[in-house]
PDB file of N, CA and C in Angstrom:
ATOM      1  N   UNK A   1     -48.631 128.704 -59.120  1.00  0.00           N
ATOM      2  CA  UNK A   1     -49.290 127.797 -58.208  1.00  0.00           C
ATOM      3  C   UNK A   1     -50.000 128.568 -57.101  1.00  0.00           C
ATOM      4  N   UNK A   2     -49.484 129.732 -56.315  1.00  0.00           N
ATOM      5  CA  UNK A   2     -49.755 130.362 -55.623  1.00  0.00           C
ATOM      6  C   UNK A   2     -51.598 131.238 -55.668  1.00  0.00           C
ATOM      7  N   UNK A   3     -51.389 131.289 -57.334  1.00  0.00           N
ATOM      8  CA  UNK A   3     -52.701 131.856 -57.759  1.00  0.00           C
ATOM      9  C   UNK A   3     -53.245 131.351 -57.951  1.00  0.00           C
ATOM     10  N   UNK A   4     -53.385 129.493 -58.095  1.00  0.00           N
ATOM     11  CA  UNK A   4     -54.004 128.472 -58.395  1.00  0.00           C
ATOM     12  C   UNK A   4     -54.297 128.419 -60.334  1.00  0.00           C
ATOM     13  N   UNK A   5     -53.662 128.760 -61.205  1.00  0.00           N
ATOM     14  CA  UNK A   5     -53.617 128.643 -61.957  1.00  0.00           C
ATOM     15  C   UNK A   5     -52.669 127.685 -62.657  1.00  0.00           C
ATOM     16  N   UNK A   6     -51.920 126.952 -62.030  1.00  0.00           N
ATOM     17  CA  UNK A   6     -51.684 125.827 -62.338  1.00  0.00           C
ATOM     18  C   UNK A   6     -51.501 124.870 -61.228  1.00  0.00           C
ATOM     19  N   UNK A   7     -51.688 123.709 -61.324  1.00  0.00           N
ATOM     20  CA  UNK A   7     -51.524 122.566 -60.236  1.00  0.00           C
ATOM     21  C   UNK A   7     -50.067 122.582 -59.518  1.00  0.00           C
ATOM     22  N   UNK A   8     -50.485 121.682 -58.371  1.00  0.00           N
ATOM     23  CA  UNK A   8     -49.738 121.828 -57.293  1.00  0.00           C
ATOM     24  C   UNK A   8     -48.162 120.645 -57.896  1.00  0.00           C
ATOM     25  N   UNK A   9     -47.130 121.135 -58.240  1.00  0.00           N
ATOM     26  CA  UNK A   9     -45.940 120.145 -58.655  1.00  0.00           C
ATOM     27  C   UNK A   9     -44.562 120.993 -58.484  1.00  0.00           C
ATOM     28  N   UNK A  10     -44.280 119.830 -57.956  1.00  0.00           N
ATOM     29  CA  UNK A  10     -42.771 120.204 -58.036  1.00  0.00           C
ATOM     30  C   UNK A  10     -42.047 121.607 -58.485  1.00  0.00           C
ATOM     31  N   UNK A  11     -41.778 122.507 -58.240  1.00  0.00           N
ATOM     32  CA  UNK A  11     -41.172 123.631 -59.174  1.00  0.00           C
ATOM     33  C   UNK A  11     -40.104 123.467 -59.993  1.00  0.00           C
ATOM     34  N   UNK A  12     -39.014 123.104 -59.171  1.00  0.00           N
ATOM     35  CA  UNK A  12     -37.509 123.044 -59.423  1.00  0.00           C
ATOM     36  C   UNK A  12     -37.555 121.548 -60.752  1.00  0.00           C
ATOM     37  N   UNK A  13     -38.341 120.356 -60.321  1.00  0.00           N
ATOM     38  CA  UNK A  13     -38.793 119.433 -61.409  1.00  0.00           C
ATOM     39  C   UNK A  13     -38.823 119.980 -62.263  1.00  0.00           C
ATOM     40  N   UNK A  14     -40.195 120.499 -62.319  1.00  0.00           N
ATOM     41  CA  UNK A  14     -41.206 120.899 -63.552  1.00  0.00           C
ATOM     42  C   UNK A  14     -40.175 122.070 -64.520  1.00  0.00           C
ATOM     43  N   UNK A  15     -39.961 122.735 -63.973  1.00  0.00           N
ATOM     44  CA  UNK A  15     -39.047 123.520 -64.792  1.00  0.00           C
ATOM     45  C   UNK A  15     -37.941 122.941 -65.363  1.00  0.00           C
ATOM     46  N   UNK A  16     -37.236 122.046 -64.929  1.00  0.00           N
ATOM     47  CA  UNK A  16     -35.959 121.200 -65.351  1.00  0.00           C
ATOM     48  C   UNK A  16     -36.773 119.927 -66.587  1.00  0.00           C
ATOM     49  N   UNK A  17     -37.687 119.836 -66.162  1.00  0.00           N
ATOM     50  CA  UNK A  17     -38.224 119.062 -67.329  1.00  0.00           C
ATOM     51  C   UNK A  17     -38.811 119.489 -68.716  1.00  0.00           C
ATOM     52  N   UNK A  18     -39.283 120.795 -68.366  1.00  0.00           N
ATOM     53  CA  UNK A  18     -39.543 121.675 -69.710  1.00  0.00           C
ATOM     54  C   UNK A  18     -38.144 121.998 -70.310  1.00  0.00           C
ATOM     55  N   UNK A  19     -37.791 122.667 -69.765  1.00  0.00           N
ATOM     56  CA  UNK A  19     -36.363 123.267 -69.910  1.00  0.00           C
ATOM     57  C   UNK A  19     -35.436 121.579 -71.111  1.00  0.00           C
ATOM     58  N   UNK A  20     -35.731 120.436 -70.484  1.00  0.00           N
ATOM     59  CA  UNK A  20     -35.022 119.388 -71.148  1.00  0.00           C
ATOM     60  C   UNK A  20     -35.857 119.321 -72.612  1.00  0.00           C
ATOM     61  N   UNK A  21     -37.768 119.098 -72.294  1.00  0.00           N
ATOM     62  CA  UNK A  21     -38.164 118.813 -73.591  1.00  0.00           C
ATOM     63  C   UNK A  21     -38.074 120.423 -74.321  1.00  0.00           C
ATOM     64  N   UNK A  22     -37.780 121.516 -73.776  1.00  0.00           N
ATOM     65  CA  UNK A  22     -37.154 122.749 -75.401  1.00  0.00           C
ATOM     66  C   UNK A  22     -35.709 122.368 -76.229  1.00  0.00           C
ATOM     67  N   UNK A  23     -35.094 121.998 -75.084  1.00  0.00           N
ATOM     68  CA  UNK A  23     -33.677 121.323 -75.697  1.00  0.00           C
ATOM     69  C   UNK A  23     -33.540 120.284 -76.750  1.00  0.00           C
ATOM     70  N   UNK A  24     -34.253 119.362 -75.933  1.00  0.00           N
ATOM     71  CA  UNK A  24     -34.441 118.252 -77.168  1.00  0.00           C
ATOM     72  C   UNK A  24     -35.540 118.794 -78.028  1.00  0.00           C
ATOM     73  N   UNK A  25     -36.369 119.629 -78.391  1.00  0.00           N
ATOM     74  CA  UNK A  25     -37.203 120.064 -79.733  1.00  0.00           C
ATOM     75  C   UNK A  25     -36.158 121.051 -80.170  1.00  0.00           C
ATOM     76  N   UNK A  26     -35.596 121.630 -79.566  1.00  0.00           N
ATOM     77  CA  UNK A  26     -34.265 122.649 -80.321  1.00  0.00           C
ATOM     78  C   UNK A  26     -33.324 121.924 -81.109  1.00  0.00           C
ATOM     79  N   UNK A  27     -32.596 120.801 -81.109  1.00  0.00           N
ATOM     80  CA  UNK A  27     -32.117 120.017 -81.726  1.00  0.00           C
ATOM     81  C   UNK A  27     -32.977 119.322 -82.589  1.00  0.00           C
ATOM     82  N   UNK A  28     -34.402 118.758 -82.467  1.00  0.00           N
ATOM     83  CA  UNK A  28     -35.218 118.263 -83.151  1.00  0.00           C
ATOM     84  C   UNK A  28     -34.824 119.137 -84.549  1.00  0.00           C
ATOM     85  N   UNK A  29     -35.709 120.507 -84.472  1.00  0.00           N
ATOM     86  CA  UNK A  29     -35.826 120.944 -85.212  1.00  0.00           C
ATOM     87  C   UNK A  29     -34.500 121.790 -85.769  1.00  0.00           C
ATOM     88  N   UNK A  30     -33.602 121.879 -85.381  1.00  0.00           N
ATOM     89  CA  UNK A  30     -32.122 122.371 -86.229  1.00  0.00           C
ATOM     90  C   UNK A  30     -31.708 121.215 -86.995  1.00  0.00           C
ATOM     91  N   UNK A  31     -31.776 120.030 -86.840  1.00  0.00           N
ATOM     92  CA  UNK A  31     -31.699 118.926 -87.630  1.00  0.00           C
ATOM     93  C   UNK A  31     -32.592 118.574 -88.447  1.00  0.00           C
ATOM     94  N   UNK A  32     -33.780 118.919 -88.441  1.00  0.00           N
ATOM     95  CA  UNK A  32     -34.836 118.217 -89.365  1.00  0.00           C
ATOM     96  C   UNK A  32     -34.293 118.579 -90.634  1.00  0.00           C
ATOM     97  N   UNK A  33     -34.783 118.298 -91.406  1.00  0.00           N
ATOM     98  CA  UNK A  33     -34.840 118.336 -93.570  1.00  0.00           C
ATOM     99  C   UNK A  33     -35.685 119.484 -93.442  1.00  0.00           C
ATOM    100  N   UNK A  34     -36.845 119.717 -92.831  1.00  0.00           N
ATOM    101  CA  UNK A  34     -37.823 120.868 -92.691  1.00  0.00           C
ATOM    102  C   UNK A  34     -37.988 121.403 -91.431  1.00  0.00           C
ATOM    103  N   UNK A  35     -36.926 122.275 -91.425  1.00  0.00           N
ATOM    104  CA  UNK A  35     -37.217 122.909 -89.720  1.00  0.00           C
ATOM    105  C   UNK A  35     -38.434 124.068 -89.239  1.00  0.00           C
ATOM    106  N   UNK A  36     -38.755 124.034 -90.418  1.00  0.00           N
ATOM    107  CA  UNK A  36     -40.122 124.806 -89.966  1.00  0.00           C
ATOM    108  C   UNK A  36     -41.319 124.150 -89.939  1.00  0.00           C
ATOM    109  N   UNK A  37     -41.759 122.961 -90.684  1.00  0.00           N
ATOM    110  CA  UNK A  37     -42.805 122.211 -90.341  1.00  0.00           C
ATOM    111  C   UNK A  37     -42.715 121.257 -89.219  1.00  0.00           C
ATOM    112  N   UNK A  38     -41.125 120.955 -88.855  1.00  0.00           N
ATOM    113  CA  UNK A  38     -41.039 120.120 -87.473  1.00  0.00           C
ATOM    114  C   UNK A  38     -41.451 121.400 -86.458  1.00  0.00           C
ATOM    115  N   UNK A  39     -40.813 123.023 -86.536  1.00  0.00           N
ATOM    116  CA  UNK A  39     -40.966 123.935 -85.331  1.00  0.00           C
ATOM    117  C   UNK A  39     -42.720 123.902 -85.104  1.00  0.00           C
ATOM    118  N   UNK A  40     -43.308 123.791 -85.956  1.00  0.00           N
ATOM    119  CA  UNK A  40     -44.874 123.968 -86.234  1.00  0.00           C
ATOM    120  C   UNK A  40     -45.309 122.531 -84.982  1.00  0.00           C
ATOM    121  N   UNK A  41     -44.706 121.708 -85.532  1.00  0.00           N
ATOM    122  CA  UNK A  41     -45.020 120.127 -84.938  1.00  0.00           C
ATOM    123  C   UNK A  41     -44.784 120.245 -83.490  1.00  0.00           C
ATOM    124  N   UNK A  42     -43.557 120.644 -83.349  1.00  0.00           N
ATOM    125  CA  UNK A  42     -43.086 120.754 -81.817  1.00  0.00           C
ATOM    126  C   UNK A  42     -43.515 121.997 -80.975  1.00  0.00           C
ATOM    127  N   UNK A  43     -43.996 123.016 -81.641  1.00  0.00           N
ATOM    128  CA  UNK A  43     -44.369 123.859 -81.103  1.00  0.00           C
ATOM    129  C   UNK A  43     -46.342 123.383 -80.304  1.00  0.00           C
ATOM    130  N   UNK A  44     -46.663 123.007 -81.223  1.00  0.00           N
ATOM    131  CA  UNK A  44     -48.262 122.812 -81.300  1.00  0.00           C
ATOM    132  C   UNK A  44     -48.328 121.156 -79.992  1.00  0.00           C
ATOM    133  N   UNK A  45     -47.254 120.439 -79.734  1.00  0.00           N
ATOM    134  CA  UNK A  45     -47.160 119.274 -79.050  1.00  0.00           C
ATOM    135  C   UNK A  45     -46.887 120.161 -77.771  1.00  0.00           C
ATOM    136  N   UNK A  46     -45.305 121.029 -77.822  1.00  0.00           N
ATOM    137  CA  UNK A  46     -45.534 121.631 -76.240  1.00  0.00           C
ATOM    138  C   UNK A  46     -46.621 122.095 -75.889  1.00  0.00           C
ATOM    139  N   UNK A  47     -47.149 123.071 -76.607  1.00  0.00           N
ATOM    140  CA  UNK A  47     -48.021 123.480 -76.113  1.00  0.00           C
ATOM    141  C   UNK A  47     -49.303 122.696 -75.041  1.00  0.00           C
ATOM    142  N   UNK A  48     -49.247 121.794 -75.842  1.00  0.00           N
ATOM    143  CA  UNK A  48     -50.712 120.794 -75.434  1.00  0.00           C
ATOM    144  C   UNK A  48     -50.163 119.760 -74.356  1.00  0.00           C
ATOM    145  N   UNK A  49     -48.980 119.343 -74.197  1.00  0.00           N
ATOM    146  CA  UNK A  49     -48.205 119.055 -73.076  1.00  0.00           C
ATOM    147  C   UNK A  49     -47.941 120.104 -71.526  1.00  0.00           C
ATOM    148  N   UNK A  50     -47.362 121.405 -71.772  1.00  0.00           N
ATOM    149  CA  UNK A  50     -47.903 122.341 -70.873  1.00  0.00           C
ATOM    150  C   UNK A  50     -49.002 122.691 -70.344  1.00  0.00           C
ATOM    151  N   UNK A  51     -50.175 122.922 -71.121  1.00  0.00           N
ATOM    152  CA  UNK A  51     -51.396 122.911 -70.659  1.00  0.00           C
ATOM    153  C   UNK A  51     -51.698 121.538 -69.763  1.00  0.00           C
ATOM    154  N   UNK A  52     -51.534 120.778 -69.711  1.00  0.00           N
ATOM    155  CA  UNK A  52     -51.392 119.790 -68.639  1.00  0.00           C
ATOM    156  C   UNK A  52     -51.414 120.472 -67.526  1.00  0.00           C
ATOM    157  N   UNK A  53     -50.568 121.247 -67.004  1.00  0.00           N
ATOM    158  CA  UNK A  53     -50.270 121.903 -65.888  1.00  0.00           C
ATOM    159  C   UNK A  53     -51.054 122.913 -65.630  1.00  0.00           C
ATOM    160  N   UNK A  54     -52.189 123.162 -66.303  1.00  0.00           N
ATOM    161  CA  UNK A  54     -52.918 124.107 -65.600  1.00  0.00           C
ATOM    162  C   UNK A  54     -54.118 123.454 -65.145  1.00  0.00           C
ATOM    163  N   UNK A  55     -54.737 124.066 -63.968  1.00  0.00           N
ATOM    164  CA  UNK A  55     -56.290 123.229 -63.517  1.00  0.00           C
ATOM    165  C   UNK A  55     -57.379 123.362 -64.180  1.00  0.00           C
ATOM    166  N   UNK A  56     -57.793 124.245 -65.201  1.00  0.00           N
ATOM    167  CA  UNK A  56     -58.259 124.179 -66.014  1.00  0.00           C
ATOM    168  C   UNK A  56     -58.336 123.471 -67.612  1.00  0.00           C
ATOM    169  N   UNK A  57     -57.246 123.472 -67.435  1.00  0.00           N
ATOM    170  CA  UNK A  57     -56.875 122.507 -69.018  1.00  0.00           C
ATOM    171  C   UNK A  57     -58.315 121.498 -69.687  1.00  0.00           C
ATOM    172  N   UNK A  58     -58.828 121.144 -68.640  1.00  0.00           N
ATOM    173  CA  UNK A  58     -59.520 119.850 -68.941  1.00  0.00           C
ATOM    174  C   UNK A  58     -61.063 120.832 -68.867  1.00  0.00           C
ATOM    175  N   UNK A  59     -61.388 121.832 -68.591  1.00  0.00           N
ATOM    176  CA  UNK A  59     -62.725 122.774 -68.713  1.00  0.00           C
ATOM    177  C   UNK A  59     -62.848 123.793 -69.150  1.00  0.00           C
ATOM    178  N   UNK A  60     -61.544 124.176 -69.891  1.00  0.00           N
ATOM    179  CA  UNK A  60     -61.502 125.029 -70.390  1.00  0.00           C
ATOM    180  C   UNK A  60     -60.855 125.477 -71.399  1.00  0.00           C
ATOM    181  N   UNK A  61     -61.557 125.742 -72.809  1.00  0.00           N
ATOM    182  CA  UNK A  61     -60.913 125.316 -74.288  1.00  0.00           C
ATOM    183  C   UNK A  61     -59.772 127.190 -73.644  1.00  0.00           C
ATOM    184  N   UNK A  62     -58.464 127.030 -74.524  1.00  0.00           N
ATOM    185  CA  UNK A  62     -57.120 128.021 -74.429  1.00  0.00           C
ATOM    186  C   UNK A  62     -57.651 128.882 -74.121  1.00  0.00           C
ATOM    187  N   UNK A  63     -58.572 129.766 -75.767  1.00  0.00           N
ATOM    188  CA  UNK A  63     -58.920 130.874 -75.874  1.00  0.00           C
ATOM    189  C   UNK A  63     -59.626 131.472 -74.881  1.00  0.00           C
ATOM    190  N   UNK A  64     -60.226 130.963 -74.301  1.00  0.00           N
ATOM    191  CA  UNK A  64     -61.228 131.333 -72.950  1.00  0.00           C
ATOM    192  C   UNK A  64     -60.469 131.746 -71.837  1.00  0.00           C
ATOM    193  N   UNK A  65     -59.554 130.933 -71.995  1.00  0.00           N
ATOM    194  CA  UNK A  65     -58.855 131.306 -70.647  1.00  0.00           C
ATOM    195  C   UNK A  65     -57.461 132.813 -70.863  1.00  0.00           C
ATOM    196  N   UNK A  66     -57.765 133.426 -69.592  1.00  0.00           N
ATOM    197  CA  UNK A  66     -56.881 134.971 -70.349  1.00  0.00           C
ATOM    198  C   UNK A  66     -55.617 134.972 -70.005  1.00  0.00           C
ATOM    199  N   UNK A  67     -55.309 133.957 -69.275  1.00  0.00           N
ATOM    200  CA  UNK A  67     -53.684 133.592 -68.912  1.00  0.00           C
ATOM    201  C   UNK A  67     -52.949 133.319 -70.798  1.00  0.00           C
ATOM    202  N   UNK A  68     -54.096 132.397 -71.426  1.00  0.00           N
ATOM    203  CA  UNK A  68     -53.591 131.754 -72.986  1.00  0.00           C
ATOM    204  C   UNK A  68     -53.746 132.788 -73.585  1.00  0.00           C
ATOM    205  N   UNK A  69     -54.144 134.088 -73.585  1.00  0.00           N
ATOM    206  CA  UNK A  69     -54.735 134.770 -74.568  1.00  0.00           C
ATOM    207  C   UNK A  69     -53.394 135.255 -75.470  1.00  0.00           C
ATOM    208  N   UNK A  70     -53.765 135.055 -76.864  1.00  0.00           N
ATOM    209  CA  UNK A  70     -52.521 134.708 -77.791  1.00  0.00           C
ATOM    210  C   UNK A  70     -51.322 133.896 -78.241  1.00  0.00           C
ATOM    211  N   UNK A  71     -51.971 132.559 -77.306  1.00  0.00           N
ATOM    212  CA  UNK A  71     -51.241 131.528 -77.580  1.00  0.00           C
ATOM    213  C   UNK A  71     -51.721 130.876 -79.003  1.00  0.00           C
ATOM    214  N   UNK A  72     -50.596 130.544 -79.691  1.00  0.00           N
ATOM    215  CA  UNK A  72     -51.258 129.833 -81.041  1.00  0.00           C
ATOM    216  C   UNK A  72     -51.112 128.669 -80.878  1.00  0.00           C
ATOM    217  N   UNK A  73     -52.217 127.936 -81.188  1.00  0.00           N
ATOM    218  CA  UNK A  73     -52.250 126.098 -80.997  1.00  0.00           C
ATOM    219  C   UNK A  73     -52.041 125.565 -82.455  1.00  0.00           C
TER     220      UNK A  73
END
């Protein structure tokens, strides 16, 4: 936040809320029938849920940006 690379929220929140949706996709996917096409599913949803939190998200496709660089969508 400090560097302005992601919006201004809560810290102690925001982290307790990621932290809950890895938990619940960690169980998602140890339970699925296919835990690798759910990890694919849940992986590719956080992702696009996190990006939320950056101020760019909305002007700027991942790859462009060098904070994402090597994120897989």
């Amino acid at each position: 936040m400090e560097e302005g690379v992601i919006r201004n929220v809560d810290a102690p929140a925001t982290s307790r809320l990621i932290n809950g949706a890895l938990l619940s996709a960690a169980r998602w996917i140890a339970h699925a029938e296919d835990p690798e096409a759910t990890s694919r599913i849940a992986v590719e949803s956080f992702v696009v849920l996190v990006l939320g939190l950056l101020r760019t998200s909305s002007t700027m496709p991942p790859e462009a940006d060098p904070h994402l660089r090597g994120t897989v969508l």
